[in-house]
Protein backbone atom coordinates (compact mmCIF):
# COMPACT_ATOMS: atom_id res chain seq x y z
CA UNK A 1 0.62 61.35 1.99
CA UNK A 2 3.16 60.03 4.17
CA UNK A 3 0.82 57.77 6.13
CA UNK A 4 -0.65 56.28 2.60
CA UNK A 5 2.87 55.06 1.37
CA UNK A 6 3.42 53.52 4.32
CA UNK A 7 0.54 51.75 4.78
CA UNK A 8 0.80 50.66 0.86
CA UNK A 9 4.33 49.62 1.81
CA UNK A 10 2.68 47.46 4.71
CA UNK A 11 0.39 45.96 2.81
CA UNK A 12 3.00 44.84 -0.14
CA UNK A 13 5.46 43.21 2.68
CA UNK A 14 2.23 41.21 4.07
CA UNK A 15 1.11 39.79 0.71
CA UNK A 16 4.96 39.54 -0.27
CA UNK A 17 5.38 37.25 3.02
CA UNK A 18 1.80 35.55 2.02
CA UNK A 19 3.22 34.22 -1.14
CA UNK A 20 6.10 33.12 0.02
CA UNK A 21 4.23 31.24 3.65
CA UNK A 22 2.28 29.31 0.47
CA UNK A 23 5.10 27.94 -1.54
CA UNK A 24 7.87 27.34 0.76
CA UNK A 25 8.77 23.73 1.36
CA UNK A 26 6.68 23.04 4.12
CA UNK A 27 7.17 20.13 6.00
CA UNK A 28 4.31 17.50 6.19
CA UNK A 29 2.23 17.56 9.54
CA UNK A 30 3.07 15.46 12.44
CA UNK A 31 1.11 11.74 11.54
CA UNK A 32 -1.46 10.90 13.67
CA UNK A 33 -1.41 9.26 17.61
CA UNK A 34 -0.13 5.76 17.18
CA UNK A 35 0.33 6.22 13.52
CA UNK A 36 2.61 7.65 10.27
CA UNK A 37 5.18 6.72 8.17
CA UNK A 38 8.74 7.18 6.99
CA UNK A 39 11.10 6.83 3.96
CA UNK A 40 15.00 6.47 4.74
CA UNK A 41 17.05 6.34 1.36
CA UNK A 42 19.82 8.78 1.32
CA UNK A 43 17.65 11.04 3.54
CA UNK A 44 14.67 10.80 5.76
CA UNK A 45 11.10 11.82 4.52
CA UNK A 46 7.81 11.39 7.41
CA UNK A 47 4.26 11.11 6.06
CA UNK A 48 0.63 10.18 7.49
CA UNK A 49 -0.07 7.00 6.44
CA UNK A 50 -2.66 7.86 3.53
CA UNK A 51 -0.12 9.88 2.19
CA UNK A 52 2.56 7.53 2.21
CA UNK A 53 -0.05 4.97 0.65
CA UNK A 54 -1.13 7.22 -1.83
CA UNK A 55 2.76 7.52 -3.11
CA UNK A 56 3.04 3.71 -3.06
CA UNK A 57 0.53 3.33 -5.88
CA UNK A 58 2.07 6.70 -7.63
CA UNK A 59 5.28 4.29 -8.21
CA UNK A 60 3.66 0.98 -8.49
CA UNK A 61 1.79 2.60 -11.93
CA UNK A 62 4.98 4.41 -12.96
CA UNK A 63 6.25 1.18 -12.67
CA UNK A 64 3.53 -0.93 -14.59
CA UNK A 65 3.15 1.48 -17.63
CA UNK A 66 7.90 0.89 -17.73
CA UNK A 67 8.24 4.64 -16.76
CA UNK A 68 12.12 5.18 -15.78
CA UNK A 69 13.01 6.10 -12.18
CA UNK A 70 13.20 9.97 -12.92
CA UNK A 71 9.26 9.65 -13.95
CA UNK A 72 7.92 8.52 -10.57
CA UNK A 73 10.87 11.36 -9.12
CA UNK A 74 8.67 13.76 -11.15
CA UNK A 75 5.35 12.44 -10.89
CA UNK A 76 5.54 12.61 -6.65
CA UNK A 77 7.54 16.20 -6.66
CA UNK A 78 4.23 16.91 -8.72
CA UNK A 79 1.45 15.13 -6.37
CA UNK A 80 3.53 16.75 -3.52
CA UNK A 81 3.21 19.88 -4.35
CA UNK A 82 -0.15 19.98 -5.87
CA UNK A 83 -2.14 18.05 -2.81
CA UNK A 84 0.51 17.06 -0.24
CA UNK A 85 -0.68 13.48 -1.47
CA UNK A 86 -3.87 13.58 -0.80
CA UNK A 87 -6.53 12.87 -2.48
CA UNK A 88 -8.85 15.72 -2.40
CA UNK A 89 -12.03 16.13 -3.19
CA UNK A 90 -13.62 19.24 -4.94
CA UNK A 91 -13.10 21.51 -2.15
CA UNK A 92 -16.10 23.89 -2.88
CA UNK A 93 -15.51 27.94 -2.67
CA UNK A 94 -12.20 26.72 -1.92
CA UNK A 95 -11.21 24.72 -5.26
CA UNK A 96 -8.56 26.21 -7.30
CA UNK A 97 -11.60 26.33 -10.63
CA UNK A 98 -12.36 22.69 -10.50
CA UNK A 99 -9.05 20.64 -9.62
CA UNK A 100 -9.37 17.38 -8.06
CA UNK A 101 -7.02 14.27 -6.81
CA UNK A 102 -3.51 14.00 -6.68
CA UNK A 103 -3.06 15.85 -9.19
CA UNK A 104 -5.02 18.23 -9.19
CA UNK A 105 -6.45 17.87 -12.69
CA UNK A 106 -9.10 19.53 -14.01
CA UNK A 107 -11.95 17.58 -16.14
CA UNK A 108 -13.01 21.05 -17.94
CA UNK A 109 -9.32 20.62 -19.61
CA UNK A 110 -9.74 16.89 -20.60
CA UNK A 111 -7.87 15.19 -17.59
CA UNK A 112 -11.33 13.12 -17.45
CA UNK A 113 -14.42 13.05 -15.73
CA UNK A 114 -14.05 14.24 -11.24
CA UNK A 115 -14.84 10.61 -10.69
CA UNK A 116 -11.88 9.52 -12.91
CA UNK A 117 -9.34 12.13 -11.39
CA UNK A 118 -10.78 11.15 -7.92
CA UNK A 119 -8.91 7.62 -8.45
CA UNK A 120 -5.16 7.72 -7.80
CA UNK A 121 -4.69 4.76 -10.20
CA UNK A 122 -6.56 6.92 -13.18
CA UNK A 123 -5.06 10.12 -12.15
CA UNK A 124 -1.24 8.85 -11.98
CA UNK A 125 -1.88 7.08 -14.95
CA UNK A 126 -2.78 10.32 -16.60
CA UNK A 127 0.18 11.91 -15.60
CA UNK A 128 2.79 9.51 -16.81
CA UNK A 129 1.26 9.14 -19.92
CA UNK A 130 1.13 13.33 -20.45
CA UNK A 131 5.00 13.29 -19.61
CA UNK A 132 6.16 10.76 -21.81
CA UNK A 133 4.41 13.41 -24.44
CA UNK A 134 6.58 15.88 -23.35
CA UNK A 135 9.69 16.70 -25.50
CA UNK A 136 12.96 15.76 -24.05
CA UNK A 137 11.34 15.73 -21.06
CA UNK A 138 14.02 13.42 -18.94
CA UNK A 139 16.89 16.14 -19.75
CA UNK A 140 14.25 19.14 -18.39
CA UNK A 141 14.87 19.60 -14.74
CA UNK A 142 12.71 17.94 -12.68
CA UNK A 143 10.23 21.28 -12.28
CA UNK A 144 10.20 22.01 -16.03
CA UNK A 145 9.07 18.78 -16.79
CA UNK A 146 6.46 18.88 -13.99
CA UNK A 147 5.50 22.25 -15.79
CA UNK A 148 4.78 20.82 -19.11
CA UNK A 149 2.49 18.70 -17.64
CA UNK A 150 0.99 20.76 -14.92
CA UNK A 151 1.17 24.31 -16.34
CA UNK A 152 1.12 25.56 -13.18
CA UNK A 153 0.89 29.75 -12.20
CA UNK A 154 3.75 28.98 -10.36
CA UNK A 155 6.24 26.69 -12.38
CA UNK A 156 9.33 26.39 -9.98
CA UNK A 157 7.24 25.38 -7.23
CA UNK A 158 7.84 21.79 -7.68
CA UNK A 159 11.82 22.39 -7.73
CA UNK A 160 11.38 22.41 -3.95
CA UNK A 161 10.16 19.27 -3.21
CA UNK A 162 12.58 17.38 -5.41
CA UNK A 163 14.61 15.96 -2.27
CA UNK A 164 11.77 14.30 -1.16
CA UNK A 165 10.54 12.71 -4.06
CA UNK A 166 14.06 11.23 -4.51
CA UNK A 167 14.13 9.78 -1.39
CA UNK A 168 10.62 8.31 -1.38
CA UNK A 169 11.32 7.26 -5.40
CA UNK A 170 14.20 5.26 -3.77
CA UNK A 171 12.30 3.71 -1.48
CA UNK A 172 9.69 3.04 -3.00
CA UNK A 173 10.99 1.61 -5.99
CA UNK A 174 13.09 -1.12 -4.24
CA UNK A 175 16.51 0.07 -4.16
CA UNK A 176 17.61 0.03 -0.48
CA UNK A 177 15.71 -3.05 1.65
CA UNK A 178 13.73 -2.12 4.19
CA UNK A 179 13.43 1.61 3.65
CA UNK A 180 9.94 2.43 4.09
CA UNK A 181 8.60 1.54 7.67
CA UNK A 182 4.91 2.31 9.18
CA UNK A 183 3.23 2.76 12.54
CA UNK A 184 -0.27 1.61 11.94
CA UNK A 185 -3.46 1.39 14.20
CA UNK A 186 -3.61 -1.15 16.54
CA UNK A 187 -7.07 -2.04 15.39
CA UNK A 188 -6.75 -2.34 11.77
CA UNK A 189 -10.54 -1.45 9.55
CA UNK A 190 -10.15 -4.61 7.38
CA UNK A 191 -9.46 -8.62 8.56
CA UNK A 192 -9.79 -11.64 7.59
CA UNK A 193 -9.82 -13.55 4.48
CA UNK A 194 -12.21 -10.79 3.27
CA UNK A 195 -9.20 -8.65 4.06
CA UNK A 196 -6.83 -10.75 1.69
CA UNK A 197 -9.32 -10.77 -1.19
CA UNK A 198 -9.77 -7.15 -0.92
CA UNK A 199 -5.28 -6.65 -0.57
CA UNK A 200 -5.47 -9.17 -3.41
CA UNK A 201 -7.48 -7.10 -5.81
CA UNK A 202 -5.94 -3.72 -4.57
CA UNK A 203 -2.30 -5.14 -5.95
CA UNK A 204 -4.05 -6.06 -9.27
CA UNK A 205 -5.55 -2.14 -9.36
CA UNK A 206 -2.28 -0.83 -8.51
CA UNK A 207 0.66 -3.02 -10.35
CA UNK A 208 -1.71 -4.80 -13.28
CA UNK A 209 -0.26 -8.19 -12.79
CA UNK A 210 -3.15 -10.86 -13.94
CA UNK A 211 -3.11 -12.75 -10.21
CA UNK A 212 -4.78 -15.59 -8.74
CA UNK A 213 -5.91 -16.59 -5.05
CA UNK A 214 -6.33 -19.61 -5.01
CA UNK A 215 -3.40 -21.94 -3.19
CA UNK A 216 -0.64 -23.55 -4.98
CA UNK A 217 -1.73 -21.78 -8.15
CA UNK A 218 1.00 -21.49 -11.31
CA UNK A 219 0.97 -18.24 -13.44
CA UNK A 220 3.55 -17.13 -16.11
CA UNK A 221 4.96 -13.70 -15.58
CA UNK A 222 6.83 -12.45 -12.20
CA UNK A 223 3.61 -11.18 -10.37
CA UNK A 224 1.85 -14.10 -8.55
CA UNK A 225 -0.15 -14.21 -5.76
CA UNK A 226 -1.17 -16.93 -3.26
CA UNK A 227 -4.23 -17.44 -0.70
CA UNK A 228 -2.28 -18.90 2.40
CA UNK A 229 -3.48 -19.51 6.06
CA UNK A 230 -3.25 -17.33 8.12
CA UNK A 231 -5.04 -15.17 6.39
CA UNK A 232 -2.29 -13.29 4.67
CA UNK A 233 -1.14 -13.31 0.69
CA UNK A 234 2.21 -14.13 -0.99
CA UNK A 235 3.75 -11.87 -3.96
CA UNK A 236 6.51 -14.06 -6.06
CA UNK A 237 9.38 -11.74 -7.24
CA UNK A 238 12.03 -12.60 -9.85
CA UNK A 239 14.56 -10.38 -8.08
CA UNK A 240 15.16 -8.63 -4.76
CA UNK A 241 14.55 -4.91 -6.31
CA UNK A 242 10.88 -6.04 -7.43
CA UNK A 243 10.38 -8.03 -4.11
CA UNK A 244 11.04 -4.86 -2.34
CA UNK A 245 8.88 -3.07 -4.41
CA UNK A 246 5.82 -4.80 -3.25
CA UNK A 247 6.86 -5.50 0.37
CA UNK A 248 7.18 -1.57 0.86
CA UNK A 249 3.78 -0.99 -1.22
CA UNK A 250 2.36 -3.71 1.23
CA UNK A 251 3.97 -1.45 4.24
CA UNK A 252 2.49 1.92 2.72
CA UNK A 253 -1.13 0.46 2.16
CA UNK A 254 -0.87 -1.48 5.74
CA UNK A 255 -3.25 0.78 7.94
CA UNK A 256 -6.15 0.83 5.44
CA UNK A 257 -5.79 -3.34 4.44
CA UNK A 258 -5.24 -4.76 7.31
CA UNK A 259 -1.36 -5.84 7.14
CA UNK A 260 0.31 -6.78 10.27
CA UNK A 261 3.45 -8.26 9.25
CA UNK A 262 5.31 -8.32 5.69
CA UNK A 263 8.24 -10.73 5.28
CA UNK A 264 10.71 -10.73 2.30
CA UNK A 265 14.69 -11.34 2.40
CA UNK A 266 16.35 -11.71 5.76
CA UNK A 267 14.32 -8.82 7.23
CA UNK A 268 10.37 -8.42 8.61
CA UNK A 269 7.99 -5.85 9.47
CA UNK A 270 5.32 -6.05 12.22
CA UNK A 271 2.77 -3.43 12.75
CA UNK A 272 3.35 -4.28 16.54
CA UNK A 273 6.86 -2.55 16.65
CA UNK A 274 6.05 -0.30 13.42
CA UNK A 275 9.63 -1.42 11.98
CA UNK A 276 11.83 -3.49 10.22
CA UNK A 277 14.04 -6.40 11.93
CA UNK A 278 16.07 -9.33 11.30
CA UNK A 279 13.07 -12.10 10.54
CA UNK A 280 15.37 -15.26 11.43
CA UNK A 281 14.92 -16.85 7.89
CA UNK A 282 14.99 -16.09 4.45
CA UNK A 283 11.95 -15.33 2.01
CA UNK A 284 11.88 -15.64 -1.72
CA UNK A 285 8.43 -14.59 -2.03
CA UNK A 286 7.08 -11.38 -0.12
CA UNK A 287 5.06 -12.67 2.56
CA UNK A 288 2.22 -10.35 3.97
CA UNK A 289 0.16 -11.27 6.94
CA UNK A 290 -3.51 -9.83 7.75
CA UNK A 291 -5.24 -9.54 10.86
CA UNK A 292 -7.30 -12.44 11.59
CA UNK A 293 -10.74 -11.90 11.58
């Protein structure tokens, strides 16, 4: 009798120490050789580079669809806990029923079709507008209101990630110059002018701006962009916040498009040194060079 309470005992203490292995904060692997990224804005946050991407176009739709700041705070506390910012697939035996994306979402409870919640644009989308739904929701701590959304088994599991998500939300949203910095690949997948059509149309997806390519073109509204030589693309900005929220989105979606050096302000980054420095002159527009073909 003795030996079966113990070994009940046992087995409680190992599944009470499972639980608690899966939800506590766990730090994001180690990027990559040559590669990864970081966030410095009142704290210090390291991601791989697909992850870092993937919470550069998390803001940019927050921002296109006029969420407040403490949306995109939610919305990547959410997409951290749920996937670690990745995009995952349907994972099989392994699913959780059939959640996919960022999110997470399920298409048997109306979050769309696994092709739709397979696109971070879509899926982010999704989530903002299901939170601005919610009640009161920007006086809910930031894991209630993640709750509504989610209704997760395990509804203070987002509280834990809430440092991060400020500190990438500040970033990534242009408060503090030069706070999101990348170490890409030395031999980038895309170049070329095929490269800057492709960056082009990936800002479009991403921020919604109507944009055109072609040089020396004029376009009402703050979102233009350029063709220039080089090949590389220019982003006009109608203040330094919104300038910075492009030239960090062009830092987080470097490694996949190509970018070896993004210019705005006084400051520069070059995929060479994998950080931001003094450029030497001022830019008005976010410049963003690609690797020539």
């Amino acid at each position: 009798m003795r030996r079966a309470v113990t070994a009940v005992v046992l087995l409680g203490l190992v599944a009470g120490f499972g639980y608690w292995l899966g939800n506590v904060r766990q730090p994001a692997p180690p990027p990559g050789p040559g590669s990864g990224c970081r966030a410095e804005a009142g704290g210090r946050v390291s991601l791989e580079v697909e992850q870092m991407a993937n919470a550069a176009t998390i803001t940019a739709v927050g921002v296109r669809l006029g969420m407040p700041d403490r949306a995109v705070q939610v919305a990547l506390a959410t997409a951290l806990q749920e996937s670690k910012l990745r995009n995952l697939p349907h994972l099989g035996e392994r699913n959780d029923h059939d959640s996919v994306g960022l999110f997470q979402q399920r298409p048997s409870q109306g979050w769309g079709s696994e092709d739709q919640v397979a696109d971070p644009r879509y899926a982010a989308e999704r989530f903002y507008r299901a939170l601005r739904r919610v009640p009161g929701w920007r006086e809910l701590r930031l894991t209630e209101a993640a709750q509504r959304v989610q209704r997760s088994a395990f509804p203070e599991a987002y509280a834990k990630w809430e440092p991060d998500a400020q500190v990438l939300a500040t970033a990534l949203l242009g408060h503090q110059p030069g706070a999101v910095s990348c170490a890409v690949p030395a031999d980038p997948p895309a170049r070329g002018p095929a490269a800057a059509t492709a960056l082009g149309e990936a800002l479009t997806r991403d921020w919604g701006a109507q944009v055109r390519t072609s040089p020396g073109t004029e376009q009402a509204g703050a979102f233009r962009l350029a063709a220039v030589a080089a090949p590389a693309v220019t982003v006009a900005a109608d203040d330094p916040r919104t300038g910075w929220q492009y030239a960090h989105w062009l830092v987080a979606h470097a490694a996949e498009r190509g970018v070896r050096r993004v210019h705005f302000g006084e400051l520069e980054w070059t995929a060479d040194g994998g950080g931001w420095a003094a450029a030497g002159q001022h830019a008005s527009e976010v410049l963003a060079e690609l690797a020539a073909g």
